[in-house]
PDB file of N, CA and C in Angstrom:
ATOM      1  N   UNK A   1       4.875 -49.660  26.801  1.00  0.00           N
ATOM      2  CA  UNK A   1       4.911 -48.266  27.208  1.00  0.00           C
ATOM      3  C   UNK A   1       5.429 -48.219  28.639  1.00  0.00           C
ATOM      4  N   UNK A   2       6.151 -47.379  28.950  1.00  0.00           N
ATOM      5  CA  UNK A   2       6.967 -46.897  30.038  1.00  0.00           C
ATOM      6  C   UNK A   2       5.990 -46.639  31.467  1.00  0.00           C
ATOM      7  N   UNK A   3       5.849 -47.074  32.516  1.00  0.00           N
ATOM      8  CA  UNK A   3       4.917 -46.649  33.258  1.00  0.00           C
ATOM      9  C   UNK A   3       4.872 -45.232  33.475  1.00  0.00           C
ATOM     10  N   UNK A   4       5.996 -44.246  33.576  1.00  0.00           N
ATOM     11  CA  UNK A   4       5.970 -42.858  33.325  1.00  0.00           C
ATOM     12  C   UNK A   4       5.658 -41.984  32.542  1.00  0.00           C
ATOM     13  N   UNK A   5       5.488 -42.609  31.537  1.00  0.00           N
ATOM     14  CA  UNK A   5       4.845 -41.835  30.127  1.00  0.00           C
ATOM     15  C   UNK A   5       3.544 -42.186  30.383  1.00  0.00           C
ATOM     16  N   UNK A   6       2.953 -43.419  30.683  1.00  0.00           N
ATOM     17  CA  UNK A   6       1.961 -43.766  30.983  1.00  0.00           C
ATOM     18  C   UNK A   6       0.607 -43.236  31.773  1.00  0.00           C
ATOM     19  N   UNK A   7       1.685 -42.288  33.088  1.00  0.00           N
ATOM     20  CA  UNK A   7       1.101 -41.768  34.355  1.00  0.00           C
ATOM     21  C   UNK A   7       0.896 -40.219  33.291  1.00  0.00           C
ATOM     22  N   UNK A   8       2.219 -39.813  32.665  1.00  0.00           N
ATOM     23  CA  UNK A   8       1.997 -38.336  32.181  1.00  0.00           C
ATOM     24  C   UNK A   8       1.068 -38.477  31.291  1.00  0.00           C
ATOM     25  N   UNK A   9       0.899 -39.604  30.590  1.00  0.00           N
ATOM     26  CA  UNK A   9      -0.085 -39.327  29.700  1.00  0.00           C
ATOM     27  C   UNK A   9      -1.970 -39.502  30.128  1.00  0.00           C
ATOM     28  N   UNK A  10      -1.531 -40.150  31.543  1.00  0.00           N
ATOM     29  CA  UNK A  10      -3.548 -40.473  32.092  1.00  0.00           C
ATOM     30  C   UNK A  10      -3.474 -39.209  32.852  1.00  0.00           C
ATOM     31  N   UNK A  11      -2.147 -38.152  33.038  1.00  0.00           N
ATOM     32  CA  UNK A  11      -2.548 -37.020  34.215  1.00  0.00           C
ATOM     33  C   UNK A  11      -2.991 -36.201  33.079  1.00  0.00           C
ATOM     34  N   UNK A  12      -2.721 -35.969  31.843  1.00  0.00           N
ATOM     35  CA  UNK A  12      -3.415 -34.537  31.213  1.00  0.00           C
ATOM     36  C   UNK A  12      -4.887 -35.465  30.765  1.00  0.00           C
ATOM     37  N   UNK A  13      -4.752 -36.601  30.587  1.00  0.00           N
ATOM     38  CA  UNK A  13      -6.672 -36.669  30.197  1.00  0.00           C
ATOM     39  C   UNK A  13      -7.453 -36.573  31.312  1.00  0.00           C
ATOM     40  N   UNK A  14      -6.919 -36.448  32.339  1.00  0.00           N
ATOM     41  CA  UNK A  14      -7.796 -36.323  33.865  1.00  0.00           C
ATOM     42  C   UNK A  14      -8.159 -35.131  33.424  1.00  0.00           C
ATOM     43  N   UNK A  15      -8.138 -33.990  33.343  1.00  0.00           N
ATOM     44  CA  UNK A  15      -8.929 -33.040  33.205  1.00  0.00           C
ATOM     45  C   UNK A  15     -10.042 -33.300  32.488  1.00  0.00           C
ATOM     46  N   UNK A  16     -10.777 -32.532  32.542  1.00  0.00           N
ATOM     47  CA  UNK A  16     -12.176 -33.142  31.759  1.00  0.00           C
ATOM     48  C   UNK A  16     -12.314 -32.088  30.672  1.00  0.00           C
ATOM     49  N   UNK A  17     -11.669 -31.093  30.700  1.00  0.00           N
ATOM     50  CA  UNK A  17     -12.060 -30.399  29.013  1.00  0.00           C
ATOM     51  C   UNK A  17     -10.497 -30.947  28.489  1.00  0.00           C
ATOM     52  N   UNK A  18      -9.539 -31.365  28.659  1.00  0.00           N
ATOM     53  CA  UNK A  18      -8.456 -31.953  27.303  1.00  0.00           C
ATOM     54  C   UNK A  18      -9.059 -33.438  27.474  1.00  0.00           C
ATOM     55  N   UNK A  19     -10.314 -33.990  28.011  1.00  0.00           N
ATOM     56  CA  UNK A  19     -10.275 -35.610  27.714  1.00  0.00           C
ATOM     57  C   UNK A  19     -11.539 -35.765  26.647  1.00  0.00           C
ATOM     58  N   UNK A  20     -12.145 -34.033  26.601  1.00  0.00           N
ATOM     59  CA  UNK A  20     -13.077 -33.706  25.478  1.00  0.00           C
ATOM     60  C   UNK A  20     -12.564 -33.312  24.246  1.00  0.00           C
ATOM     61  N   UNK A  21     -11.543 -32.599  24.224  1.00  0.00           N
ATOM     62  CA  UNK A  21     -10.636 -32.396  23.353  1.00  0.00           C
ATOM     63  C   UNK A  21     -10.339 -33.894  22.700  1.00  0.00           C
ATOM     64  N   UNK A  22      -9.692 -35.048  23.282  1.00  0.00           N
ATOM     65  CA  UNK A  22      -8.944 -35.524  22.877  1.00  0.00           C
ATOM     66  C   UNK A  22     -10.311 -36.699  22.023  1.00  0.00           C
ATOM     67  N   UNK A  23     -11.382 -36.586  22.861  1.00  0.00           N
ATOM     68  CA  UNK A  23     -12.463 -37.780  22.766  1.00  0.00           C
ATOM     69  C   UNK A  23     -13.421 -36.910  21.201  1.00  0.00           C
ATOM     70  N   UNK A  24     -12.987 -35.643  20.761  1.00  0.00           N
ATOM     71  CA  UNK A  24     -13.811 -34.973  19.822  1.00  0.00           C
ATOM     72  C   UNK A  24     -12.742 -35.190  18.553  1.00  0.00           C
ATOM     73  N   UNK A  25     -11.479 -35.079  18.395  1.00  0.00           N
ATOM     74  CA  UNK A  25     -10.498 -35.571  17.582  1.00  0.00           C
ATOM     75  C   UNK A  25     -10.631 -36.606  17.037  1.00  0.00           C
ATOM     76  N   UNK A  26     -10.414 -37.524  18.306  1.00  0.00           N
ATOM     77  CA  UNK A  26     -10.769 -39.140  17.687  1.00  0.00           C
ATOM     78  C   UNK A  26     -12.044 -39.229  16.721  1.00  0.00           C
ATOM     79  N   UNK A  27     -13.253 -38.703  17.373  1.00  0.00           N
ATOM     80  CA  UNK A  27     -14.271 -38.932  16.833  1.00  0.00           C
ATOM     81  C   UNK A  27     -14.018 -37.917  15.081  1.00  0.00           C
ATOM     82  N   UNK A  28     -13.438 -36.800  15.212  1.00  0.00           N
ATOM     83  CA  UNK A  28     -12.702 -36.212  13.702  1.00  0.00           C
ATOM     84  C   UNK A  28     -12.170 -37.619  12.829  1.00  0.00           C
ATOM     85  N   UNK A  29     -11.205 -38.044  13.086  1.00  0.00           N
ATOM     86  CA  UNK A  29     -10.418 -38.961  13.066  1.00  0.00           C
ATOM     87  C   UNK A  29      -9.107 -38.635  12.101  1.00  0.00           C
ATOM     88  N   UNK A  30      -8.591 -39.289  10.757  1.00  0.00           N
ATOM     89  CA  UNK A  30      -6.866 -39.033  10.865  1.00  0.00           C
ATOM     90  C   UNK A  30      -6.824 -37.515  10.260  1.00  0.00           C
ATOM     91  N   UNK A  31      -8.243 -36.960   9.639  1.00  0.00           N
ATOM     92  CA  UNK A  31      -8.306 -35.435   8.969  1.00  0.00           C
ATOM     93  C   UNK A  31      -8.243 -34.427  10.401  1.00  0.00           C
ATOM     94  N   UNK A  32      -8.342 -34.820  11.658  1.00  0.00           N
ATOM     95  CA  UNK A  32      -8.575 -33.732  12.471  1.00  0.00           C
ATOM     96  C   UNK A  32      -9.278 -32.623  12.524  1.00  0.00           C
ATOM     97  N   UNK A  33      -8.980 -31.897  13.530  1.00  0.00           N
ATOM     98  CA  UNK A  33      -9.856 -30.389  13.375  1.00  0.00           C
ATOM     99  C   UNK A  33      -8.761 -29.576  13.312  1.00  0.00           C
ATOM    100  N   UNK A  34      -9.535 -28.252  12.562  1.00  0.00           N
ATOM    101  CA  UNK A  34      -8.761 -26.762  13.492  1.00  0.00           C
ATOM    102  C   UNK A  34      -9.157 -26.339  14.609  1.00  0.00           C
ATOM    103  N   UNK A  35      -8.315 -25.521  14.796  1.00  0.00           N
ATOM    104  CA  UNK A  35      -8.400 -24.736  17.046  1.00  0.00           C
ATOM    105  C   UNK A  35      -9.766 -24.186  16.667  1.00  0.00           C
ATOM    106  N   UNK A  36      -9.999 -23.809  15.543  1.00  0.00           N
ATOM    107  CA  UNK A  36     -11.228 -22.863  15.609  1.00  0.00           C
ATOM    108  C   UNK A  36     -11.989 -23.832  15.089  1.00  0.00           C
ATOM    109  N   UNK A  37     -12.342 -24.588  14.390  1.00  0.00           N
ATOM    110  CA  UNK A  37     -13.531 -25.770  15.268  1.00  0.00           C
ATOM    111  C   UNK A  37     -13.604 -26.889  16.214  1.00  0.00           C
ATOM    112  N   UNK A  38     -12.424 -26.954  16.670  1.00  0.00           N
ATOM    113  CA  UNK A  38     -12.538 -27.981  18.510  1.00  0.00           C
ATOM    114  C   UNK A  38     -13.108 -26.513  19.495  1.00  0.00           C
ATOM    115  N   UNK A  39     -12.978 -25.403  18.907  1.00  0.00           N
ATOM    116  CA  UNK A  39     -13.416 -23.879  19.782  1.00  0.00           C
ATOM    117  C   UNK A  39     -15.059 -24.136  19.786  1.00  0.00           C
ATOM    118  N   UNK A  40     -15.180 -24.319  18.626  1.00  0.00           N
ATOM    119  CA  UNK A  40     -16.689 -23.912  18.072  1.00  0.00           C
ATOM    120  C   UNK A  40     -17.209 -25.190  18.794  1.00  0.00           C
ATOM    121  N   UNK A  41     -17.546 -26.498  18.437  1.00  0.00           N
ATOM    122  CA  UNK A  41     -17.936 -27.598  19.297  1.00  0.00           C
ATOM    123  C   UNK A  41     -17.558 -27.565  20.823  1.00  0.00           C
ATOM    124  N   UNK A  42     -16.453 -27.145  21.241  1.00  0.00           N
ATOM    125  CA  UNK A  42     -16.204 -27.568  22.836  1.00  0.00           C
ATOM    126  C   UNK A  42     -16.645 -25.949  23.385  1.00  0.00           C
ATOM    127  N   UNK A  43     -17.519 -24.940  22.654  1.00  0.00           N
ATOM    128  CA  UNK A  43     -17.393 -23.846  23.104  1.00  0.00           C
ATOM    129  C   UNK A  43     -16.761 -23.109  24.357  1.00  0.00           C
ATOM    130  N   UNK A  44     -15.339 -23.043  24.111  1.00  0.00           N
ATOM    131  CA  UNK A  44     -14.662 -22.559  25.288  1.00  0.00           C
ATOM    132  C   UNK A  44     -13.904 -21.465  24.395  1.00  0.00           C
ATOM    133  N   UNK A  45     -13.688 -20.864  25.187  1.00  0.00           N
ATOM    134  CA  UNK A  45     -12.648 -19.785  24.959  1.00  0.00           C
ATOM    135  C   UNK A  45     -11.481 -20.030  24.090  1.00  0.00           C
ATOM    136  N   UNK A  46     -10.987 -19.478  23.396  1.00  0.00           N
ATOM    137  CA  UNK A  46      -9.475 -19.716  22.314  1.00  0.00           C
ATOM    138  C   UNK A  46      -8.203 -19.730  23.386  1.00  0.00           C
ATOM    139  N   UNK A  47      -7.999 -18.804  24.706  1.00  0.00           N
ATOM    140  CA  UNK A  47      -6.999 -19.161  25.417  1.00  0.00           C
ATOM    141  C   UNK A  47      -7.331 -19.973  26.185  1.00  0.00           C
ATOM    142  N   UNK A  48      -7.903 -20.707  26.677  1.00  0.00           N
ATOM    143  CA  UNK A  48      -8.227 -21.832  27.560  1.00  0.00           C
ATOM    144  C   UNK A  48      -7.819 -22.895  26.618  1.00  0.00           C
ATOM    145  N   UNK A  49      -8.728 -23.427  25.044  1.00  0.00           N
ATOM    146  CA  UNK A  49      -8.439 -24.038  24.277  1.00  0.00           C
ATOM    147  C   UNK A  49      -6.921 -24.247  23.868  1.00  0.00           C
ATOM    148  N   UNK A  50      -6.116 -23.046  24.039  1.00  0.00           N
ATOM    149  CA  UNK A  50      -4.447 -23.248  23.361  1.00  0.00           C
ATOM    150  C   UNK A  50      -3.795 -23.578  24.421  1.00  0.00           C
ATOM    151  N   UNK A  51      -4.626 -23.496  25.795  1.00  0.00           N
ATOM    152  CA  UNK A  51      -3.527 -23.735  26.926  1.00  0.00           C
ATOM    153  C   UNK A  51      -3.811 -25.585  27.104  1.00  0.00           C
ATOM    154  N   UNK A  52      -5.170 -25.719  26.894  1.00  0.00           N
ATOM    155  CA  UNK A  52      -5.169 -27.450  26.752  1.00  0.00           C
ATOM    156  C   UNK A  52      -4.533 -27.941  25.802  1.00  0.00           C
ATOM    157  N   UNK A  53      -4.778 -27.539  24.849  1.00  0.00           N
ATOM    158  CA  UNK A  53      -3.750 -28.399  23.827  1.00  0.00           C
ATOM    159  C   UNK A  53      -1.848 -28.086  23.935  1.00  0.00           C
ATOM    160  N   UNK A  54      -1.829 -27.060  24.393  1.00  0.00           N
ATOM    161  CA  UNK A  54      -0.208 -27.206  24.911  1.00  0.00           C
ATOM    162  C   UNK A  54       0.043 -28.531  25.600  1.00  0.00           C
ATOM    163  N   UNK A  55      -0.718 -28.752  26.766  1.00  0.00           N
ATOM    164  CA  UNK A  55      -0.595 -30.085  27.472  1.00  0.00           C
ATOM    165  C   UNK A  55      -0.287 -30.777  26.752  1.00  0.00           C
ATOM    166  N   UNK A  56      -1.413 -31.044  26.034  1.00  0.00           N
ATOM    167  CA  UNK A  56      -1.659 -32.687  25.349  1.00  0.00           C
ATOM    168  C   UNK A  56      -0.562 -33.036  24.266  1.00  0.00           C
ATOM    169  N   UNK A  57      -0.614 -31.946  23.297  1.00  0.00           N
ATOM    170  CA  UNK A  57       0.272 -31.754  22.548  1.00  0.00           C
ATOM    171  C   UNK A  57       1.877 -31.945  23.177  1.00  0.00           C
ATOM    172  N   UNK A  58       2.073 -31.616  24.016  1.00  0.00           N
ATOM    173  CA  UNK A  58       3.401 -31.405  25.221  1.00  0.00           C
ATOM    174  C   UNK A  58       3.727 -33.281  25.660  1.00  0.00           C
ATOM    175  N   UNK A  59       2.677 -33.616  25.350  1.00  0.00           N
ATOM    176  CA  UNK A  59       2.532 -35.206  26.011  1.00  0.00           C
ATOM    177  C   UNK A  59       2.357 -36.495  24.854  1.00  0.00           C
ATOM    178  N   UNK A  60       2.248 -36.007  23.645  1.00  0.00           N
ATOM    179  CA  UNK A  60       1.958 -36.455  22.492  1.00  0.00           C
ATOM    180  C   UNK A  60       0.575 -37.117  22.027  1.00  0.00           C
ATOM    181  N   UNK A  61       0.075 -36.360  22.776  1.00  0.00           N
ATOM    182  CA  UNK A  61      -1.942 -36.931  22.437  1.00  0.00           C
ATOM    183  C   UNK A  61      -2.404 -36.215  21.713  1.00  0.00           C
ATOM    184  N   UNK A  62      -1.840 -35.176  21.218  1.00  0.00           N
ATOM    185  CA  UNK A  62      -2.572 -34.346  19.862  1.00  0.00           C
ATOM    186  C   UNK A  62      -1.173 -33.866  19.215  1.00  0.00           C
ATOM    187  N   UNK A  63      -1.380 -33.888  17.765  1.00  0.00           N
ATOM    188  CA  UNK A  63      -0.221 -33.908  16.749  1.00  0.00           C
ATOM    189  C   UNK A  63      -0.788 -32.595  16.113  1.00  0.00           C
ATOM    190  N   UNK A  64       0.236 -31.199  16.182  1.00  0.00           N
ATOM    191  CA  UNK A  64      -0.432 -30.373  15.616  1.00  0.00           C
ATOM    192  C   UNK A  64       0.632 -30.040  14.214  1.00  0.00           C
ATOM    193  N   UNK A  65      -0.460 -29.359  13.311  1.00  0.00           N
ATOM    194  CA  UNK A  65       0.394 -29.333  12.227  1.00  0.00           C
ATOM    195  C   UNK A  65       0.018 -27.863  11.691  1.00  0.00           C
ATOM    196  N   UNK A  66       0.368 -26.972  11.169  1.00  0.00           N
ATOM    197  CA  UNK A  66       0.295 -25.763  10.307  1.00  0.00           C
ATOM    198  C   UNK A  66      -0.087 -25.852   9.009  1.00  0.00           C
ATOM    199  N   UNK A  67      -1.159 -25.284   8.507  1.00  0.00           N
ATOM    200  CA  UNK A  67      -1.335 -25.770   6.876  1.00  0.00           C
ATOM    201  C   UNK A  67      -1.696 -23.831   6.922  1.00  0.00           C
ATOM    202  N   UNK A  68      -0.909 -23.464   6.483  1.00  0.00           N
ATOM    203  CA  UNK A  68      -0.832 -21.883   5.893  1.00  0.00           C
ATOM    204  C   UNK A  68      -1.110 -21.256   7.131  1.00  0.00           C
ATOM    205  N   UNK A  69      -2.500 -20.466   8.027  1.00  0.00           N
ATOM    206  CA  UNK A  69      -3.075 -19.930   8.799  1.00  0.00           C
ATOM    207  C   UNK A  69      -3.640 -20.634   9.571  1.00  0.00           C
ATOM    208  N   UNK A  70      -3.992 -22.061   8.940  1.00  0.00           N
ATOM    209  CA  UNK A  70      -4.451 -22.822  10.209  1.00  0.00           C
ATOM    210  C   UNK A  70      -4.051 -23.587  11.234  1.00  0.00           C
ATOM    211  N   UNK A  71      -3.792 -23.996  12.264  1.00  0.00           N
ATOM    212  CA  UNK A  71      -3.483 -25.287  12.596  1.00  0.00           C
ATOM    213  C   UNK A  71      -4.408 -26.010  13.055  1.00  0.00           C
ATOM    214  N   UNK A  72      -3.886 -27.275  12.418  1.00  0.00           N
ATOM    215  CA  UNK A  72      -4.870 -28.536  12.598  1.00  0.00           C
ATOM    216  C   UNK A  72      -4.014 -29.151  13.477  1.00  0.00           C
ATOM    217  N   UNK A  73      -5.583 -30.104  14.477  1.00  0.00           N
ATOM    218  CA  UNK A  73      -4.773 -30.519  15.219  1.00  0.00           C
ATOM    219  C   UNK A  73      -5.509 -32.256  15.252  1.00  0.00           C
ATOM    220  N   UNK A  74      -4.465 -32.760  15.465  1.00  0.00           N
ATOM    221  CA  UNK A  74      -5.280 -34.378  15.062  1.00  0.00           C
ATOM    222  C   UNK A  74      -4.681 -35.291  16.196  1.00  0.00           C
ATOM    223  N   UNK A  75      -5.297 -36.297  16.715  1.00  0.00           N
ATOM    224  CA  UNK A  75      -5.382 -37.173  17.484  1.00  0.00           C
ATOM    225  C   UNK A  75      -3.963 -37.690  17.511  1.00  0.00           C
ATOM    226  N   UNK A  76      -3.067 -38.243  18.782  1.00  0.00           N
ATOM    227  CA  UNK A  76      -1.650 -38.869  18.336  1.00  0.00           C
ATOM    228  C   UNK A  76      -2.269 -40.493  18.309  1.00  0.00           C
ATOM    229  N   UNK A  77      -2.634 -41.409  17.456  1.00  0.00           N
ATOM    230  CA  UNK A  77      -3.356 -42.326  17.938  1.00  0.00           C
ATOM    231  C   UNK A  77      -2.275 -43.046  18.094  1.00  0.00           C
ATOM    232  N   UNK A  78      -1.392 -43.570  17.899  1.00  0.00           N
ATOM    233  CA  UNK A  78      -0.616 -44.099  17.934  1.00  0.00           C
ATOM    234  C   UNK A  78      -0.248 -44.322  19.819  1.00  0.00           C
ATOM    235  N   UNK A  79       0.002 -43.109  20.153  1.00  0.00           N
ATOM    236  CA  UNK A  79       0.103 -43.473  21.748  1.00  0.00           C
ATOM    237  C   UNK A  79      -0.872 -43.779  22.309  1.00  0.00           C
ATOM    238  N   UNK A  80      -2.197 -43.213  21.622  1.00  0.00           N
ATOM    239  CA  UNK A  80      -3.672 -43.471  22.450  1.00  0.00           C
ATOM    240  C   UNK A  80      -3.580 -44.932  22.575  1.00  0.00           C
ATOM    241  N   UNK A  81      -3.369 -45.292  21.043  1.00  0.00           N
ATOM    242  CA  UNK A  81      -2.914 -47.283  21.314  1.00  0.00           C
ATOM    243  C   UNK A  81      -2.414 -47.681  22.245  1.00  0.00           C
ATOM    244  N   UNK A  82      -0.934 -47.376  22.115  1.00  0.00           N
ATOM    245  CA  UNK A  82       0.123 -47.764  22.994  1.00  0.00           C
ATOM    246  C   UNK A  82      -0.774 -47.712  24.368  1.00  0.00           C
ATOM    247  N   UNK A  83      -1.368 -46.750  24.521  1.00  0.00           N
ATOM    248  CA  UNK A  83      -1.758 -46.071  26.297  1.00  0.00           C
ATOM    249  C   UNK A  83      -3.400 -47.246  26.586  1.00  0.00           C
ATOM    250  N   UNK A  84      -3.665 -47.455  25.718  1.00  0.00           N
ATOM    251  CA  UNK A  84      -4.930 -48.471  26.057  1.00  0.00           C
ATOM    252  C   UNK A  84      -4.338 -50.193  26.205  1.00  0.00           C
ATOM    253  N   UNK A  85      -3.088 -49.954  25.133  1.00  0.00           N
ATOM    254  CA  UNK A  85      -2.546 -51.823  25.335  1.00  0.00           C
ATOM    255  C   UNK A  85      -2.126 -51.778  26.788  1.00  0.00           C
ATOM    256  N   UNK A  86      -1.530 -50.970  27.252  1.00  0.00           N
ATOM    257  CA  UNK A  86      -0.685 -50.986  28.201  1.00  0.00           C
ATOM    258  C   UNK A  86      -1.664 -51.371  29.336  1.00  0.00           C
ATOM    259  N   UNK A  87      -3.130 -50.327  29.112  1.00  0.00           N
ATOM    260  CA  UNK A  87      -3.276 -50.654  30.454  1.00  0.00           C
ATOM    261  C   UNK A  87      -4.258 -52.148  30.542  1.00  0.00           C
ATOM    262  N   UNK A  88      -4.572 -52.817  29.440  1.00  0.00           N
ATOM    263  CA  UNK A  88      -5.302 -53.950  28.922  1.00  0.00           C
ATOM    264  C   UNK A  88      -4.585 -55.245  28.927  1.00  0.00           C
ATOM    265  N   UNK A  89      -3.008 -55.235  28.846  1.00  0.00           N
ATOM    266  CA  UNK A  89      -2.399 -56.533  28.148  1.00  0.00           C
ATOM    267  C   UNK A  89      -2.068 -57.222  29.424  1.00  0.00           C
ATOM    268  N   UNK A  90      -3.166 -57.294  30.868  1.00  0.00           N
ATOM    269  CA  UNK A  90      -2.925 -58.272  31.425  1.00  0.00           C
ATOM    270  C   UNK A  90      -4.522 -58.768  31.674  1.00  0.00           C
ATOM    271  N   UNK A  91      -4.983 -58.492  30.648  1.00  0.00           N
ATOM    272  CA  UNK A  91      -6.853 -58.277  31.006  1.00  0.00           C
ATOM    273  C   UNK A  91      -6.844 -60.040  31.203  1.00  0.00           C
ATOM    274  N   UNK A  92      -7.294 -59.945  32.324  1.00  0.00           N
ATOM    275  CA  UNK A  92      -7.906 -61.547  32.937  1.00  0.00           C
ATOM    276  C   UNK A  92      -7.049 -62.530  33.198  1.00  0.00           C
ATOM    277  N   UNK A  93      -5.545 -61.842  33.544  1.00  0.00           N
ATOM    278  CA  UNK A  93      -4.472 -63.220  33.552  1.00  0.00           C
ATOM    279  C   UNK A  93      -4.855 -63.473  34.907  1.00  0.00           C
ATOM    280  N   UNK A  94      -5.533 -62.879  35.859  1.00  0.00           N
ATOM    281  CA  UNK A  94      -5.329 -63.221  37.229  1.00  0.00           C
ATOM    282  C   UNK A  94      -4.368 -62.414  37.722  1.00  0.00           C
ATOM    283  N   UNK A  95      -4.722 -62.746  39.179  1.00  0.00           N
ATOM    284  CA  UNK A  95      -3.796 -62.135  40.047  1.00  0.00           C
ATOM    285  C   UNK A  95      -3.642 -63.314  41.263  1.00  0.00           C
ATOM    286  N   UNK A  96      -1.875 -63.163  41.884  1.00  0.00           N
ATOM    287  CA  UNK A  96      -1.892 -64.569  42.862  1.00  0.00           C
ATOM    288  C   UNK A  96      -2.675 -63.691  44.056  1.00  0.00           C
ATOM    289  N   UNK A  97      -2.958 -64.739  44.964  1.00  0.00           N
ATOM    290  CA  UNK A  97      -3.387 -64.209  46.573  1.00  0.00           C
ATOM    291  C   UNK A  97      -2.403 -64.309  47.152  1.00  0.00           C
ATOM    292  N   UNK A  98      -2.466 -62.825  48.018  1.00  0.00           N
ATOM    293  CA  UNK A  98      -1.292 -62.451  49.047  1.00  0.00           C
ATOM    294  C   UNK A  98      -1.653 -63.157  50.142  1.00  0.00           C
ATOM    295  N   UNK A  99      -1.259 -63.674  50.843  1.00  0.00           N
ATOM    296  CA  UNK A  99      -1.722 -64.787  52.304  1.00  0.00           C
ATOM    297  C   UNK A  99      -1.091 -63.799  53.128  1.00  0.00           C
ATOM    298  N   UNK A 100      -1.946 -63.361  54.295  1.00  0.00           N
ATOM    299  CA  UNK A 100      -0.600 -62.442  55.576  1.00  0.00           C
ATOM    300  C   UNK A 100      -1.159 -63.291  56.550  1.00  0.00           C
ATOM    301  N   UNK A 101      -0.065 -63.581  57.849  1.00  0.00           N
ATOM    302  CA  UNK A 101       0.112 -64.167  58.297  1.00  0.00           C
ATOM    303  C   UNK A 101      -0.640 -63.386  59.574  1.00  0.00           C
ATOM    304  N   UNK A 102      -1.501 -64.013  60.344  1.00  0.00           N
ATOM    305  CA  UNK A 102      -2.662 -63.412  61.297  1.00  0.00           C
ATOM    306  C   UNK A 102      -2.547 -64.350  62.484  1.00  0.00           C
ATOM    307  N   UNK A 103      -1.236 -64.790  62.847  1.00  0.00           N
ATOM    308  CA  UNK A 103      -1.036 -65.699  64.156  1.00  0.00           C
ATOM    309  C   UNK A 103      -0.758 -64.874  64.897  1.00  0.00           C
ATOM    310  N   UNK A 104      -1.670 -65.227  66.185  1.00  0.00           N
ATOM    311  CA  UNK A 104      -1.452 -64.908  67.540  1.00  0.00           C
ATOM    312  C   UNK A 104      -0.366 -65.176  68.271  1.00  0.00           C
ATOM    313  N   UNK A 105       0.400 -64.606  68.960  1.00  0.00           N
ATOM    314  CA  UNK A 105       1.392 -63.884  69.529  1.00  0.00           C
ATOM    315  C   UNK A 105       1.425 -64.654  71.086  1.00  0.00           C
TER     316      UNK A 105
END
């Protein structure tokens, strides 16, 4: 994963109601919810709710789909992957030591 997609994708879960959004999906899992029950559980407002998921959705962390009147909206897990390897796939290689040079003059 791209470090820029990377950054856009940890700046919309910084908010703390789309990182509830996104953490109540998952827990849905590949059936998702509708707007009107991530509304009903995250009890917030319906325009607050459509303006978070524009984000996320905008960023590919929620996949929304239309089934007649509803839309469902379901987890993009696929990047959630991508976005957890990325920041994991150097877990414990180490890091070298920077030495700076502290001689007196």
């Amino acid at each position: 994963m791209e470090l820029e997609k990377a950054a856009l994708c940890l700046e919309k879960l910084g908010n703390p109601t789309r990182l509830r959004i996104v953490r109540l999906l998952v827990r849905a899992g590949d059936d998702g919810l509708s707007v009107g029950e991530i509304q009903r559980h995250l009890e917030i407002p319906a325009s607050t709710l459509s303006h978070h998921l524009l984000h996320l959705a905008g960023a590919g962390l929620v996949r929304q789909e239309r089934q007649g009147r509803v839309l469902r909206c379901r987890p993009g897990f696929g990047l959630i992957r991508d976005l957890i390897d990325m920041l994991t796939e150097e877990c414990c290689a180490g890091v070298e030591t920077v030495s700076t040079d502290l001689k007196a003059s």
